[in-house]
C-alpha atoms as a PDB file:
ATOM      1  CA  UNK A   1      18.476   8.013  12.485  1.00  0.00           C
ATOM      2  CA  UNK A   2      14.724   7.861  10.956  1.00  0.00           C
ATOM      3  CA  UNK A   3      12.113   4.742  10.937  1.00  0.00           C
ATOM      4  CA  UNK A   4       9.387   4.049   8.212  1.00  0.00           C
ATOM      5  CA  UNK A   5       7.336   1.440   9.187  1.00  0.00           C
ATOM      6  CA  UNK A   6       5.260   0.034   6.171  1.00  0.00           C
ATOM      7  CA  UNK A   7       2.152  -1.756   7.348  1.00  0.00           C
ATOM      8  CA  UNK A   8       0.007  -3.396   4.274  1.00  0.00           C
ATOM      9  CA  UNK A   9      -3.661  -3.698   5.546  1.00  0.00           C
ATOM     10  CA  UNK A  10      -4.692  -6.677   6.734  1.00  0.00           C
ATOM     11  CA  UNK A  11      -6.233  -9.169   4.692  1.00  0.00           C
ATOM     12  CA  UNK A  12      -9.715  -7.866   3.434  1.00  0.00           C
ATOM     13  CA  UNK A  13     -12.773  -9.157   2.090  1.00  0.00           C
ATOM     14  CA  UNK A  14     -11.709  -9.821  -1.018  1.00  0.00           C
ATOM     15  CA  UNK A  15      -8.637 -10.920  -0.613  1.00  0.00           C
ATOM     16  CA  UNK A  16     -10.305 -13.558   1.440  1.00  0.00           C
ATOM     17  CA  UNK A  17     -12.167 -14.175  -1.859  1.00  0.00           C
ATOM     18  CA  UNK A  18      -9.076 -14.295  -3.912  1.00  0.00           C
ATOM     19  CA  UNK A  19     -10.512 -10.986  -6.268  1.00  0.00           C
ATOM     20  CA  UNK A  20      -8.554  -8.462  -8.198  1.00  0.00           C
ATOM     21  CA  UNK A  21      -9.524  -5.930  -5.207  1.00  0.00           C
ATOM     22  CA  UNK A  22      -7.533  -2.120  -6.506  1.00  0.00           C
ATOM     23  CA  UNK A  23      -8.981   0.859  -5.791  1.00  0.00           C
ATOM     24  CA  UNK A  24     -12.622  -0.724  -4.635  1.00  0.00           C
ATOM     25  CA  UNK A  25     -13.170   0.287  -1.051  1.00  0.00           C
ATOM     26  CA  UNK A  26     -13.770  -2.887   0.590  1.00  0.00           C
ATOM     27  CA  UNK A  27     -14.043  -3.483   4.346  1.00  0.00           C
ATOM     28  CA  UNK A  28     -11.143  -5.715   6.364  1.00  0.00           C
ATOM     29  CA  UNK A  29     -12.269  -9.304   7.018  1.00  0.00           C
ATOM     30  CA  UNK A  30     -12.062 -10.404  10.762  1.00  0.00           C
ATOM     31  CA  UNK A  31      -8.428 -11.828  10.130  1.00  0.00           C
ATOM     32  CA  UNK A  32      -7.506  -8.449   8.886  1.00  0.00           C
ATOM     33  CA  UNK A  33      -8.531  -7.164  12.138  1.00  0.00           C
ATOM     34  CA  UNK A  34      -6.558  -9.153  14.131  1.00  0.00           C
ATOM     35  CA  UNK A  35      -3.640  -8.693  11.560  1.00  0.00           C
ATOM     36  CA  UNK A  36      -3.617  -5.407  12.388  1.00  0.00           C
ATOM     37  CA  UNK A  37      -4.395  -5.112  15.713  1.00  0.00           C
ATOM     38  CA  UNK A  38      -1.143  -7.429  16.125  1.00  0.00           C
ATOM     39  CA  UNK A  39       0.565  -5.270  14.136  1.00  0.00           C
ATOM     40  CA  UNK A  40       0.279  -2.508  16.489  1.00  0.00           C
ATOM     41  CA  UNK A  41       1.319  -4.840  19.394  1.00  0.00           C
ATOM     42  CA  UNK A  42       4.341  -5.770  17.613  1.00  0.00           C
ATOM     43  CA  UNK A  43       4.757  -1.575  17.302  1.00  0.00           C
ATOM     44  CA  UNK A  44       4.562  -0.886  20.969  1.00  0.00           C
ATOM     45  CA  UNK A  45       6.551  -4.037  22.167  1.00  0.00           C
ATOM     46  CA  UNK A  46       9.621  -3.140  19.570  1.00  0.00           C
ATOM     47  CA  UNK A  47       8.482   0.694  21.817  1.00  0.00           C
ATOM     48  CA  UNK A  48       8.410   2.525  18.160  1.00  0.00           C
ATOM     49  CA  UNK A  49       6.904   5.831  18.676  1.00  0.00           C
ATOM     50  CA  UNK A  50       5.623   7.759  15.870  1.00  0.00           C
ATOM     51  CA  UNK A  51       5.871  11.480  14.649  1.00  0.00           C
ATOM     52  CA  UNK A  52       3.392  11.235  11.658  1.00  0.00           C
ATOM     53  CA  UNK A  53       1.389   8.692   9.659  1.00  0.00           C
ATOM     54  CA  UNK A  54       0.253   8.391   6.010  1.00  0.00           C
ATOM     55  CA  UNK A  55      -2.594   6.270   4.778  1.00  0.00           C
ATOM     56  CA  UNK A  56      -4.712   5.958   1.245  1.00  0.00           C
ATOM     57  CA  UNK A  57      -8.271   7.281   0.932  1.00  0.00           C
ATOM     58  CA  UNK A  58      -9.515   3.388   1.232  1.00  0.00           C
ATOM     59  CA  UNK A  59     -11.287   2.144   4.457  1.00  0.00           C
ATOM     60  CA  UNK A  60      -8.791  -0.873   4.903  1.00  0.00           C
ATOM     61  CA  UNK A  61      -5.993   0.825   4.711  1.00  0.00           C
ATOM     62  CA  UNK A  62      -7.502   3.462   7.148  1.00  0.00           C
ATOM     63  CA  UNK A  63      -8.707   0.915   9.763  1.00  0.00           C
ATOM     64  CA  UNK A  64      -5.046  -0.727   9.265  1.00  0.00           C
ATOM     65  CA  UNK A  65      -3.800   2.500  10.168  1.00  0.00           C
ATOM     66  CA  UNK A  66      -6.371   3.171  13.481  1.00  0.00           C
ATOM     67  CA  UNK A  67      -5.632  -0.095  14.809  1.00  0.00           C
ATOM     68  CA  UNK A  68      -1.876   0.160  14.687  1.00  0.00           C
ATOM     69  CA  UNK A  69      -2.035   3.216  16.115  1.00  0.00           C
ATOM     70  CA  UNK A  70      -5.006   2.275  18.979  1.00  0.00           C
ATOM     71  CA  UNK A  71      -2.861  -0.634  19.343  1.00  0.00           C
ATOM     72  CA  UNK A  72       0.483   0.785  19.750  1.00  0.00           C
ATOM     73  CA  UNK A  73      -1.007   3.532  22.246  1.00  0.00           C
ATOM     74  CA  UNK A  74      -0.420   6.177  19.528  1.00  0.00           C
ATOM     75  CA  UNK A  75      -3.853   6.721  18.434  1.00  0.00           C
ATOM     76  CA  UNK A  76      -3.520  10.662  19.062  1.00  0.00           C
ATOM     77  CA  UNK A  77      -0.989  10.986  16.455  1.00  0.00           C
ATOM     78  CA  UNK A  78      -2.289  13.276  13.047  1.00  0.00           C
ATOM     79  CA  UNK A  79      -2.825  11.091  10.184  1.00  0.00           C
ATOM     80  CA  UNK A  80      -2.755  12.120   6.847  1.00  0.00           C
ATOM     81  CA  UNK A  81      -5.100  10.318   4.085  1.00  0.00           C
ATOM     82  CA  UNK A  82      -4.104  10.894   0.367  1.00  0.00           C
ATOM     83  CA  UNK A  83      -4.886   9.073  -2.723  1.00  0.00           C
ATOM     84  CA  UNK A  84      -1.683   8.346  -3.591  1.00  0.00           C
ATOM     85  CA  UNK A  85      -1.080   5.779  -1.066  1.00  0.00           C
ATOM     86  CA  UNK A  86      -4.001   3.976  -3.029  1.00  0.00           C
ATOM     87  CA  UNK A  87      -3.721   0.575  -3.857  1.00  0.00           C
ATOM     88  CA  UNK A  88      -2.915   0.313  -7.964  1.00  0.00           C
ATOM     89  CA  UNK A  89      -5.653   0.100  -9.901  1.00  0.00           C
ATOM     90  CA  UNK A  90      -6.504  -3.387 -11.552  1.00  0.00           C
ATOM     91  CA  UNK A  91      -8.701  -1.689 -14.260  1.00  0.00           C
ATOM     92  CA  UNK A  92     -10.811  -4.432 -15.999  1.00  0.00           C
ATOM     93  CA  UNK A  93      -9.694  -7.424 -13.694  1.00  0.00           C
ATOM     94  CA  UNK A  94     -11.383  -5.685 -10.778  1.00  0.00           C
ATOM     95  CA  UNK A  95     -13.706  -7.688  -9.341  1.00  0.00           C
ATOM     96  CA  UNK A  96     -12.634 -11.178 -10.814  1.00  0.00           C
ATOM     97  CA  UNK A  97     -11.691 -13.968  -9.333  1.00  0.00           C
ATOM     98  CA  UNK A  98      -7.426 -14.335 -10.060  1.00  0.00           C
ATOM     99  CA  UNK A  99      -8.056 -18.067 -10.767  1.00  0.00           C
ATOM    100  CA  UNK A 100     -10.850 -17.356 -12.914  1.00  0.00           C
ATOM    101  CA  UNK A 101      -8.771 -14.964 -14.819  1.00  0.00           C
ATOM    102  CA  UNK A 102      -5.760 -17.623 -14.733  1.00  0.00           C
ATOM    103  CA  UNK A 103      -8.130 -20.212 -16.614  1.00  0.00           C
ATOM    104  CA  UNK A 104      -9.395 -17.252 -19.203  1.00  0.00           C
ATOM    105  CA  UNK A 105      -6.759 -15.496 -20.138  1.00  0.00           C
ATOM    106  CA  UNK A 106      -3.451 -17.999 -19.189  1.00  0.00           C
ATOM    107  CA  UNK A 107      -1.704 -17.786 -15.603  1.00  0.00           C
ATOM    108  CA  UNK A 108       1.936 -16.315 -17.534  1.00  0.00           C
ATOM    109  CA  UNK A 109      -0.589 -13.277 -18.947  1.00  0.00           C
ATOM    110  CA  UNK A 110      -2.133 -12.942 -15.518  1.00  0.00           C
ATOM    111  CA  UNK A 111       1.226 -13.180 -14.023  1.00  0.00           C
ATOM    112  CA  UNK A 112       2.840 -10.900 -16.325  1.00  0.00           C
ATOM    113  CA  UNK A 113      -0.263  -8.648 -15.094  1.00  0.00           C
ATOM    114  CA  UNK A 114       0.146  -8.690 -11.213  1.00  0.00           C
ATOM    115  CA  UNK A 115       3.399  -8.420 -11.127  1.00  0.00           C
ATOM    116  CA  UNK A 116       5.328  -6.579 -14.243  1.00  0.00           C
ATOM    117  CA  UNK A 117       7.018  -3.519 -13.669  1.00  0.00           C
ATOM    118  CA  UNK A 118       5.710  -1.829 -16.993  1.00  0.00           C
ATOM    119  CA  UNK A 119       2.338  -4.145 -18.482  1.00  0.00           C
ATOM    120  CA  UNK A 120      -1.073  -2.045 -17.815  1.00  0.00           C
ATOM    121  CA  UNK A 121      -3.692  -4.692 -17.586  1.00  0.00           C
ATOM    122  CA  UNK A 122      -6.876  -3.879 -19.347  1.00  0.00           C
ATOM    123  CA  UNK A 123      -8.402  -0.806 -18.987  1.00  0.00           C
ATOM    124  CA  UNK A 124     -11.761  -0.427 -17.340  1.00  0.00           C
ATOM    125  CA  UNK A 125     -14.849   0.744 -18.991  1.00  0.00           C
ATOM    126  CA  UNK A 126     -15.683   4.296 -17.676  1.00  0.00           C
ATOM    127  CA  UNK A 127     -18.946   3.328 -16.875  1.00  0.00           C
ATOM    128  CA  UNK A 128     -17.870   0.429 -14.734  1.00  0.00           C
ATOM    129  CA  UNK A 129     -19.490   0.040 -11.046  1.00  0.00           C
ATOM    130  CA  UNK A 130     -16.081   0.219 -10.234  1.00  0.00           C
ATOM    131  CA  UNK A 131     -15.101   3.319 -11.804  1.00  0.00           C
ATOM    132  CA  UNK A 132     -13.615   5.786  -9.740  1.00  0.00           C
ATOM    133  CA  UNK A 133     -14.410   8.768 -12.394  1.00  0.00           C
ATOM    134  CA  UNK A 134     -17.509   9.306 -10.229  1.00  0.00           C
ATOM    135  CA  UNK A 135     -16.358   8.485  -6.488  1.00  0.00           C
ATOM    136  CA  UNK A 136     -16.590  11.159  -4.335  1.00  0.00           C
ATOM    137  CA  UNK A 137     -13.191  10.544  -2.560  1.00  0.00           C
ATOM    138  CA  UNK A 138     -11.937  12.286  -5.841  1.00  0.00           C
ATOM    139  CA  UNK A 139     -14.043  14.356  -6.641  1.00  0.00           C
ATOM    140  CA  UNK A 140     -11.438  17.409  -6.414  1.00  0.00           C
ATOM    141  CA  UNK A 141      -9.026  15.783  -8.574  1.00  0.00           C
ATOM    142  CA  UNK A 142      -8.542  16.835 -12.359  1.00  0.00           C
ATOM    143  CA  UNK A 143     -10.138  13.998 -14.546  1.00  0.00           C
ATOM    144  CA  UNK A 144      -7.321  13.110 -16.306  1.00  0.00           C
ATOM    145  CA  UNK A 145      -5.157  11.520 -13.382  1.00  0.00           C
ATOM    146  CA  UNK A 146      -7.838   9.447 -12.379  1.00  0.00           C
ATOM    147  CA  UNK A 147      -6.539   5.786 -13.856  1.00  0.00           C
ATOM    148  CA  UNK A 148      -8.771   3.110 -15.360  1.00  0.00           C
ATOM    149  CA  UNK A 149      -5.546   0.672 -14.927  1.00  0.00           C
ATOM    150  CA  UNK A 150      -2.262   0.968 -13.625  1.00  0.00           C
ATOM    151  CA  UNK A 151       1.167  -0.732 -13.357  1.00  0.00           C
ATOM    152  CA  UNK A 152       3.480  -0.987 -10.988  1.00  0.00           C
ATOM    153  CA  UNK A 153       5.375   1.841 -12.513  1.00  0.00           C
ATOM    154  CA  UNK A 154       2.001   4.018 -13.108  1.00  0.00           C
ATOM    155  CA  UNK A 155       1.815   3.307  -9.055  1.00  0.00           C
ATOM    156  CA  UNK A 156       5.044   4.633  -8.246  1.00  0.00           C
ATOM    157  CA  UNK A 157       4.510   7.962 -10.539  1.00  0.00           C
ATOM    158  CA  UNK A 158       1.552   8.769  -8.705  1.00  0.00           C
ATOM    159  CA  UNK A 159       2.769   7.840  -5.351  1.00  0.00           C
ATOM    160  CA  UNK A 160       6.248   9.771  -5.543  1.00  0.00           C
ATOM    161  CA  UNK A 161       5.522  12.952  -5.226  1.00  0.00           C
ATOM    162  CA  UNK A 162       3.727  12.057  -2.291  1.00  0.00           C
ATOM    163  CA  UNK A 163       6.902  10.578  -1.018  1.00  0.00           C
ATOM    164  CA  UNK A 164       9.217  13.604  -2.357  1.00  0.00           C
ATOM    165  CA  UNK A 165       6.972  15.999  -0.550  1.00  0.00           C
ATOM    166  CA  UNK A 166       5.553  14.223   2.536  1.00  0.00           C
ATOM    167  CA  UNK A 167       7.814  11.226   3.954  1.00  0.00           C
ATOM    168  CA  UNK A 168      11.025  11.909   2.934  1.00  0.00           C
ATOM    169  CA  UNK A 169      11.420  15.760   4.374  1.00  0.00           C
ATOM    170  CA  UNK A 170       9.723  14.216   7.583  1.00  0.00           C
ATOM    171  CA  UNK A 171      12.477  11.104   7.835  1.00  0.00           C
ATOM    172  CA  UNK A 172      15.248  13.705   6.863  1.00  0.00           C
ATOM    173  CA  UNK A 173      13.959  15.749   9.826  1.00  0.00           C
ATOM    174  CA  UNK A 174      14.432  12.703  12.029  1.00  0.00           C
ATOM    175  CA  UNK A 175      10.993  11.947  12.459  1.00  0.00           C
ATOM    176  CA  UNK A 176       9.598   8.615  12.867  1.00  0.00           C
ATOM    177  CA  UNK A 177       7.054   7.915   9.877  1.00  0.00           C
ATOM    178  CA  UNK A 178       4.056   4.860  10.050  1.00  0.00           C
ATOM    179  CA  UNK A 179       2.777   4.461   6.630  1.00  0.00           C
ATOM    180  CA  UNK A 180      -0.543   2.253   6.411  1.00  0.00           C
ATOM    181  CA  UNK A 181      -0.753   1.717   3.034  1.00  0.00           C
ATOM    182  CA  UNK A 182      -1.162  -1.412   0.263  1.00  0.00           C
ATOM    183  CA  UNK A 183       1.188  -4.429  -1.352  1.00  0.00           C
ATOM    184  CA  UNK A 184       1.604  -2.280  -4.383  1.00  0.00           C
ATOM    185  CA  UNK A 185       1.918   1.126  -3.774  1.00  0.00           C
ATOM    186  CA  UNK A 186       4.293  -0.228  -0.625  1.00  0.00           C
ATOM    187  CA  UNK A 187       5.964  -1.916  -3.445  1.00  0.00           C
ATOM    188  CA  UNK A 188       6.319   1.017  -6.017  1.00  0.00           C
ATOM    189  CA  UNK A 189       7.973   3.049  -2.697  1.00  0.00           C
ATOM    190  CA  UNK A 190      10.118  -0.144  -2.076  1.00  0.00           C
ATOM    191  CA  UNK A 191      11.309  -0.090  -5.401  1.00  0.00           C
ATOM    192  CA  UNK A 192      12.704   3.314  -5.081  1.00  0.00           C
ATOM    193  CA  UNK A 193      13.742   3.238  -1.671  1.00  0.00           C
ATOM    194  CA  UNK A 194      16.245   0.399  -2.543  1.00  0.00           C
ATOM    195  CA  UNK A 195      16.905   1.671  -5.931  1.00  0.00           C
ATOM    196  CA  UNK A 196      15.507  -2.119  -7.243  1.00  0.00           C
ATOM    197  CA  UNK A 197      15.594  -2.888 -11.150  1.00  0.00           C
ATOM    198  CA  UNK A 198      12.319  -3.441 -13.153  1.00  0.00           C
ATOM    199  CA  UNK A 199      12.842  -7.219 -13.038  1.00  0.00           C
ATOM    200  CA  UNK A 200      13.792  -7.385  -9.460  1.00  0.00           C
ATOM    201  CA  UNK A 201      10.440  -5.949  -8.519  1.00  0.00           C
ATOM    202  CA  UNK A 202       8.348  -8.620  -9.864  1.00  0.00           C
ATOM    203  CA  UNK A 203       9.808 -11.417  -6.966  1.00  0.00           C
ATOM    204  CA  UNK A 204       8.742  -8.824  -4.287  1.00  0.00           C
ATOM    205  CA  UNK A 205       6.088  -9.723  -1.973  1.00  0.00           C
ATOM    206  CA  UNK A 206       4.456  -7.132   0.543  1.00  0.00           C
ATOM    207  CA  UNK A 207       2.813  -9.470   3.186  1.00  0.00           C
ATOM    208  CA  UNK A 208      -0.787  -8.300   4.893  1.00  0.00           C
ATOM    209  CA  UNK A 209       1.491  -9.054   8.241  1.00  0.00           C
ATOM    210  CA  UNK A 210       3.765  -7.933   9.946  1.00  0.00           C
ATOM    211  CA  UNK A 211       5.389  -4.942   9.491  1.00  0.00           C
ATOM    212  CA  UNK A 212       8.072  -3.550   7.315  1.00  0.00           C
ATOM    213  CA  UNK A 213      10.561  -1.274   8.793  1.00  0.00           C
ATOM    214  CA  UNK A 214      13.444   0.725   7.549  1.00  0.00           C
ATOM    215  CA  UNK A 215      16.267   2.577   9.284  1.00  0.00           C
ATOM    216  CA  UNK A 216      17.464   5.566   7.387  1.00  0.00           C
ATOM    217  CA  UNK A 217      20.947   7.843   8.186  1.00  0.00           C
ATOM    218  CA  UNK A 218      20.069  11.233   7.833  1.00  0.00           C
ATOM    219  CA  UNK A 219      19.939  11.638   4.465  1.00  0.00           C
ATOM    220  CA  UNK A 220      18.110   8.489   3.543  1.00  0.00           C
ATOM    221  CA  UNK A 221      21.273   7.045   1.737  1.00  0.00           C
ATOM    222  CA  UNK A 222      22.038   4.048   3.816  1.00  0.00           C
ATOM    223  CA  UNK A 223      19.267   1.939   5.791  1.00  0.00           C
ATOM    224  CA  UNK A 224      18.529  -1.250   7.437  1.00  0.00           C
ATOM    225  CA  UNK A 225      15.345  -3.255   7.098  1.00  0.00           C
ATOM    226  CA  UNK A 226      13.806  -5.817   8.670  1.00  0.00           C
ATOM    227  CA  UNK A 227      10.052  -7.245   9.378  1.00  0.00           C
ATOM    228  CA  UNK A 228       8.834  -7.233  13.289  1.00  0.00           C
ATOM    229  CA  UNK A 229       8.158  -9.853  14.832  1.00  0.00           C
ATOM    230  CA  UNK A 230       7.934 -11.657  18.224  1.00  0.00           C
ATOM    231  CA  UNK A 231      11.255 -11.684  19.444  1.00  0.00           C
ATOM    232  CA  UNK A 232      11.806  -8.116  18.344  1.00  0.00           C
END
């Protein structure tokens, strides 16, 4: 028997601000902190002790990740950052509001946008502030994979291999695994984890808080989940 434990990052800045966030590298607002920070608590209390754990390149995620750990008395533990853990990029909606979007472009489109399994949003301008072409967090990746919008199903191409080679060997080796990650990339791995259809994707919801944990046999065919919680 294995655990994953999925922790989304806490609710950040612009989440607070209700804007199409993706791979921007914004900061965790103060209820993020304390998100987190209670999401390590919850960690130690259910006495979940770690082997490994996976983040993105992006500083929420990252904190997430340090407080859980600081939190959970695990803070020693090697922690791996890769950009395939990123959040899915929201190419040109980055940066607007999602009501603002709603009213321009019609809340089914916007919808359709968020959550679809296959629909790329608009693609962002290369020279956007927000492009990532020039962010040194990537600088030593080949041009080409670096998106200017994804989907949901983008997401999970980029983030599998990264699951094929990293978490999966480590839960079939009967390691524990935390991954601090984001709702959509936790979503693209949920999606394949539970073997979910395009459509049933769309009415699943990563929350900021708490936790999500699975319980894998040994070879990762059967598995309990659950969120912790209080009474854990």
């Amino acid at each position: 028997m294995s655990k994953l434990v999925f922790a989304r990052h806490g609710l950040s800045e612009w989440n607070q601000k209700n804007l199409f966030t993706g791979w921007v590298d914004v900061d965790l607002a103060e209820q993020g902190v304390k998100e987190a920070i209670k999401a390590g608590q919850l960690i130690k209390k259910a006495k979940i002790k770690f082997d490994i754990a996976f983040t993105s390149v992006l500083k929420r995620a990252i904190k997430t990740t340090n407080y859980v750990l600081e939190f959970s008395d695990q803070l020693w533990l090697p922690v791996e950052k890769s950009w395939r853990l990123n959040e899915r990029h929201y190419g040109g909606l980055t940066g607007l509001n999602k009501a603002d979007a709603a009213a321009k472009h019609g809340k089914e489109q916007v919808y359709t946008w968020r959550r679809s399994y296959n629909t790329l949003p608009p693609a962002m301008p290369r020279n956007d502030k927000y492009s990532a072409h020039t962010d040194p967090r990537y600088a030593l990746l080949d041009d080409s994979v670096i998106p200017d919008a994804e989907n949901l199903k983008v997401t999970l191409k980029r983030a599998l291999p990264f699951w094929e080679d990293k978490i999966a060997p480590a839960l079939k080796e009967k390691k524990n695994v935390f991954v601090g990650a984001h709702g959509n990339s936790i979503r693209a791995l949920v999606k394949h984890i539970e073997h979910l259809s395009d459509d049933e994707i769309m009415n699943v919801e990563i929350p900021n808080f708490p936790p999500l944990v699975y319980d894998f046999d040994d070879n990762l065919k059967k598995f309990d989940k659950y969120y912790l919680n209080y009474d854990e």
